[in-house]
C-alpha atoms as a PDB file:
ATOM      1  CA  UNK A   1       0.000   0.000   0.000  1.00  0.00           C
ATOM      2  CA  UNK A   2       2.285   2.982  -1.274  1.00  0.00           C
ATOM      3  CA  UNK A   3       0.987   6.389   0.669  1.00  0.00           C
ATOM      4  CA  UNK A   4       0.478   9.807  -0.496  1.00  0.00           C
ATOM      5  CA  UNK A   5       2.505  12.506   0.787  1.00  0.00           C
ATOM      6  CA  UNK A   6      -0.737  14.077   2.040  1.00  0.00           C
ATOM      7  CA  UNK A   7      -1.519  11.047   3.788  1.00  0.00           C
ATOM      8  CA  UNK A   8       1.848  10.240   4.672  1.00  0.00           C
ATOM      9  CA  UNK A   9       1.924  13.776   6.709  1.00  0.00           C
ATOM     10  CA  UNK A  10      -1.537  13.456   8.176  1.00  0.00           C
ATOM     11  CA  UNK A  11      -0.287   9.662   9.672  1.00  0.00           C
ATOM     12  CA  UNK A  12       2.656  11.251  11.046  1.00  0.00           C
ATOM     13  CA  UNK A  13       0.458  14.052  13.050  1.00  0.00           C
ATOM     14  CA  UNK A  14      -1.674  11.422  14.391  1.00  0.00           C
ATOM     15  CA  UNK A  15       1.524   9.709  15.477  1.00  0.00           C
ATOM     16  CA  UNK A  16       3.148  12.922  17.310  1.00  0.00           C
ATOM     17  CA  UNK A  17      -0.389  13.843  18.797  1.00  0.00           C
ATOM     18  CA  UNK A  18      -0.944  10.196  20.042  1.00  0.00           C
ATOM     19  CA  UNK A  19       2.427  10.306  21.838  1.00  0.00           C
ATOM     20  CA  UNK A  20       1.848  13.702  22.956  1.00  0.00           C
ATOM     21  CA  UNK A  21      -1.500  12.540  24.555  1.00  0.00           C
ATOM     22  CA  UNK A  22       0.134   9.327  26.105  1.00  0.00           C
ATOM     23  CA  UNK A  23       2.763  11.658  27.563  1.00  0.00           C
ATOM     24  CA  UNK A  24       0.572  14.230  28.894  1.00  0.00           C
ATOM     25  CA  UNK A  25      -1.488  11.385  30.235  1.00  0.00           C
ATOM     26  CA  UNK A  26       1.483   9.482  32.188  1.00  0.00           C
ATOM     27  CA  UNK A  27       2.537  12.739  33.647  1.00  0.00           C
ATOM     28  CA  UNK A  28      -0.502  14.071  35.022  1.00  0.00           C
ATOM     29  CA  UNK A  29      -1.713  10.863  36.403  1.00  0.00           C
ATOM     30  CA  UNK A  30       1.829  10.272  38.507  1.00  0.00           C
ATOM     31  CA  UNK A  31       1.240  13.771  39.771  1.00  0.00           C
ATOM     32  CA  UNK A  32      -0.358  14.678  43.324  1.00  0.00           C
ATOM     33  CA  UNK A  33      -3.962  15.623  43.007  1.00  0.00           C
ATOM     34  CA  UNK A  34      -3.205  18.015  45.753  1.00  0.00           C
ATOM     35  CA  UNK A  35      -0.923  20.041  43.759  1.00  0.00           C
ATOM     36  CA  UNK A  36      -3.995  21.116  41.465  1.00  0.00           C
ATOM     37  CA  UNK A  37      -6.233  21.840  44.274  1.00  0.00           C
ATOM     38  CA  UNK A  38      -6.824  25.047  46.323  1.00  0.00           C
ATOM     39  CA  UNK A  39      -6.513  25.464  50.134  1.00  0.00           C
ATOM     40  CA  UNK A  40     -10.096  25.619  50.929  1.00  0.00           C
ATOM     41  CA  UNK A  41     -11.976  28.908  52.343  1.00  0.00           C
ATOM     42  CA  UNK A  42     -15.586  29.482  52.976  1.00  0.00           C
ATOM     43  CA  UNK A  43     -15.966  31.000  50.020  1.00  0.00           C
ATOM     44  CA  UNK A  44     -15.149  27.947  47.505  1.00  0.00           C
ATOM     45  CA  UNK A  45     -17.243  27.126  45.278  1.00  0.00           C
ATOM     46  CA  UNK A  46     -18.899  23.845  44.564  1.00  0.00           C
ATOM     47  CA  UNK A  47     -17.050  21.651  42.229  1.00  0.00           C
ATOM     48  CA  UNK A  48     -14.158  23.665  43.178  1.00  0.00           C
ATOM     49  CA  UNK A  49     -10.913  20.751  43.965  1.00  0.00           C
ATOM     50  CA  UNK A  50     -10.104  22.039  47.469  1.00  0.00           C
ATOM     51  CA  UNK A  51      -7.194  20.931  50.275  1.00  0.00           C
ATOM     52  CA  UNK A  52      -8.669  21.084  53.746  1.00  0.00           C
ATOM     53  CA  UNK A  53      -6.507  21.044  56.981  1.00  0.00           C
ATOM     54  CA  UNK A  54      -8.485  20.525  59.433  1.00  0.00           C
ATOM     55  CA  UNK A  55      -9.000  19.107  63.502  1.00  0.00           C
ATOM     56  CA  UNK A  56     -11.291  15.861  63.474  1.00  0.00           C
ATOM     57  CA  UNK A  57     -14.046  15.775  65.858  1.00  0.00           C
ATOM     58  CA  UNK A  58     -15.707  12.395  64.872  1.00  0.00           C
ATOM     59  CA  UNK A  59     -16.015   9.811  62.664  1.00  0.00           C
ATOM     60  CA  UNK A  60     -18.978   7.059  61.784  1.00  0.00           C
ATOM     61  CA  UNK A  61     -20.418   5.453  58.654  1.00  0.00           C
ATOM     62  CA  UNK A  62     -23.403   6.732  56.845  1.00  0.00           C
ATOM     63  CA  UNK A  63     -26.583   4.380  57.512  1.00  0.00           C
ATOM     64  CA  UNK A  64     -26.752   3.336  53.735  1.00  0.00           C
ATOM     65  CA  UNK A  65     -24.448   2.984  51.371  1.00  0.00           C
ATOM     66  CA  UNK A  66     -21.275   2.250  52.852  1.00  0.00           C
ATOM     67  CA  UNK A  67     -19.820   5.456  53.533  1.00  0.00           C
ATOM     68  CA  UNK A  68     -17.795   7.276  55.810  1.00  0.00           C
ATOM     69  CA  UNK A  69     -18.613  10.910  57.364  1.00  0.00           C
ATOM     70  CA  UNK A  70     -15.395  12.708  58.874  1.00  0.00           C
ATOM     71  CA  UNK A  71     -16.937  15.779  61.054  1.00  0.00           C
ATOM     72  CA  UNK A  72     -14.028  18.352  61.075  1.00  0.00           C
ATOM     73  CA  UNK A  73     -14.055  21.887  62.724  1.00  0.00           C
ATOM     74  CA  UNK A  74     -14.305  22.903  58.553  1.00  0.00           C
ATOM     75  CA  UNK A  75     -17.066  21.429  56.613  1.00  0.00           C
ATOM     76  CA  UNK A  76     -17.166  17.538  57.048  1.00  0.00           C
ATOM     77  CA  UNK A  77     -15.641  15.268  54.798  1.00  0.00           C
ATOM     78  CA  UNK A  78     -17.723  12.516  52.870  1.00  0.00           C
ATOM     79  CA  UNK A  79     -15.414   9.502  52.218  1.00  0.00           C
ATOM     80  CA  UNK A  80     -17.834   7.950  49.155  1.00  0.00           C
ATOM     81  CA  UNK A  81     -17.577   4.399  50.120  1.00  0.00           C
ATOM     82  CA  UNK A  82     -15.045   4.665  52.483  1.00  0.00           C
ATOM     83  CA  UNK A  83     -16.988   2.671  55.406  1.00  0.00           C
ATOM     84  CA  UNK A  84     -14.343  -0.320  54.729  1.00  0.00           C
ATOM     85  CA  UNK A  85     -11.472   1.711  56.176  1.00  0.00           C
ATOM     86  CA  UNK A  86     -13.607   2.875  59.708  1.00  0.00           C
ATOM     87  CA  UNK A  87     -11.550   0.863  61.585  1.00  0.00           C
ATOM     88  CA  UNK A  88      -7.989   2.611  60.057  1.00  0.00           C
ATOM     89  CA  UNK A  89      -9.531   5.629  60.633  1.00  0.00           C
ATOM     90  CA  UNK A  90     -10.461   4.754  64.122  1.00  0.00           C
ATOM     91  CA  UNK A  91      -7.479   4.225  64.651  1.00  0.00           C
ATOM     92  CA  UNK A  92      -5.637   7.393  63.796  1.00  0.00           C
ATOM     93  CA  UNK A  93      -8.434   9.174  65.610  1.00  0.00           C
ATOM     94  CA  UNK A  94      -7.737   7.545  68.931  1.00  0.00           C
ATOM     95  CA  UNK A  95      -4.107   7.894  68.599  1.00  0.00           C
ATOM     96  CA  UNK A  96      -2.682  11.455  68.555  1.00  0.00           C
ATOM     97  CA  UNK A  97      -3.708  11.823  64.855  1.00  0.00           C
ATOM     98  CA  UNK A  98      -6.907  14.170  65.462  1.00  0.00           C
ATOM     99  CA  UNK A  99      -5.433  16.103  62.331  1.00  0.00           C
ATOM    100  CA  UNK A 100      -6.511  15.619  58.880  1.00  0.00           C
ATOM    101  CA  UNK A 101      -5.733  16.696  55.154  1.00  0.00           C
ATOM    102  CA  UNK A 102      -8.144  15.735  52.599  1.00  0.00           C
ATOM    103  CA  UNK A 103      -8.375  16.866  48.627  1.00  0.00           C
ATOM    104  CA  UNK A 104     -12.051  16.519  47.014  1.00  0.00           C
ATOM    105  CA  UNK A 105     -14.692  18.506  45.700  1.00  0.00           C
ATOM    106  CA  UNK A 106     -16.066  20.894  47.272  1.00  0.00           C
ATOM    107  CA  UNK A 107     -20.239  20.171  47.735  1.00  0.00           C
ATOM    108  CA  UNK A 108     -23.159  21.571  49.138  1.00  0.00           C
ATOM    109  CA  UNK A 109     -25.730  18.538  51.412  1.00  0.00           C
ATOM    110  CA  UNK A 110     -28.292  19.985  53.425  1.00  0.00           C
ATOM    111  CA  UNK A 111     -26.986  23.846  53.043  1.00  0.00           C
ATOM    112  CA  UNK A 112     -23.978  22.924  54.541  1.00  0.00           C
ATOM    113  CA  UNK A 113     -20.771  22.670  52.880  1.00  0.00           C
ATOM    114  CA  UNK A 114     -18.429  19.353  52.270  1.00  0.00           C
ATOM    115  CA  UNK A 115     -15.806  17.727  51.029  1.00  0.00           C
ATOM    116  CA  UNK A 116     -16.331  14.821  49.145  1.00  0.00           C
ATOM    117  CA  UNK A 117     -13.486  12.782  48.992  1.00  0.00           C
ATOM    118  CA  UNK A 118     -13.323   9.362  46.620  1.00  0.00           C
ATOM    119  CA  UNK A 119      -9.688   8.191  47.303  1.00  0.00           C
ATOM    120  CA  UNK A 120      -7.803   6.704  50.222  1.00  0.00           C
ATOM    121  CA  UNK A 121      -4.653   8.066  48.900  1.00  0.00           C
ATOM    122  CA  UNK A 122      -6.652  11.696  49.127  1.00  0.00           C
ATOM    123  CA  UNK A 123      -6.517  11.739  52.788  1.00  0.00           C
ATOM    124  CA  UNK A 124      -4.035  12.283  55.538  1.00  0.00           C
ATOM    125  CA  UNK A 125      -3.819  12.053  59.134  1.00  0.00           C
ATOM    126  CA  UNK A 126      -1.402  14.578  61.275  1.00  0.00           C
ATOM    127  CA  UNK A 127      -0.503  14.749  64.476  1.00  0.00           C
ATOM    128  CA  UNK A 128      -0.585  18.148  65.851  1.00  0.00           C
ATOM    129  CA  UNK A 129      -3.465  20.480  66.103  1.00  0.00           C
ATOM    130  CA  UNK A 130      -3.847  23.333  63.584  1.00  0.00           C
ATOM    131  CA  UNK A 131      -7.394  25.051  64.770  1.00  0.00           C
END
């Protein structure tokens, strides 16, 4: 099959945009999702990617569904399906680790502000008090 030079030059920018993609893609999914978000203020919007540092007051699991509500003196944090890990959490509550740092979207439930959060990997436990 013998090519055009037309042809030959639109397969060769579907090659270099392919790679370019694949690179792009690699990259940004090795990179902290933290580094994208914002440190989060009252006035974030919802959908907003957010960072919130804040002192936990109490944790428990949602009556349906499997999930995991973090009460924090910010907004609370809802861990979507993150009921399996209580017992970590539990843990790092009852030790000195009262502190946490979550990345998620910013929400509105009930007029109140959250955090939802859909990754283990998206939350962090400290061990000094910040508020």
């Amino acid at each position: 099959m013998n090519f055009e030079k037309e042809e030959k030059f639109a397969l060769m920018l579907l090659i270099i945009v392919f790679f370019a993609v694949l690179a792009s893609h690699l990259i940004l999914s090795t990179a902290d999702k933290s580094s994208f978000a914002k440190t989060y203020t009252n006035s974030s919007a919802e959908g907003e990617l957010v960072v919130l540092t804040a002192n936990v007051s109490e944790i428990y699991k949602t009556n349906t569904g499997g999930h995991l509500i973090i009460k924090t003196s910010g907004p609370d944090i809802f861990f979507r399906l993150g009921a399996d890990y209580e017992d970590l959490f539990s843990d790092n509550f009852l030790s000195d680790k009262k502190i946490i740092k979550a990345t998620g979207l910013v929400s509105v439930y009930n007029g109140n502000a959250e955090i939802i959060v859909s990754d283990l990997k998206d939350i962090e436990f400290l061990e000094s008090e910040v508020c």
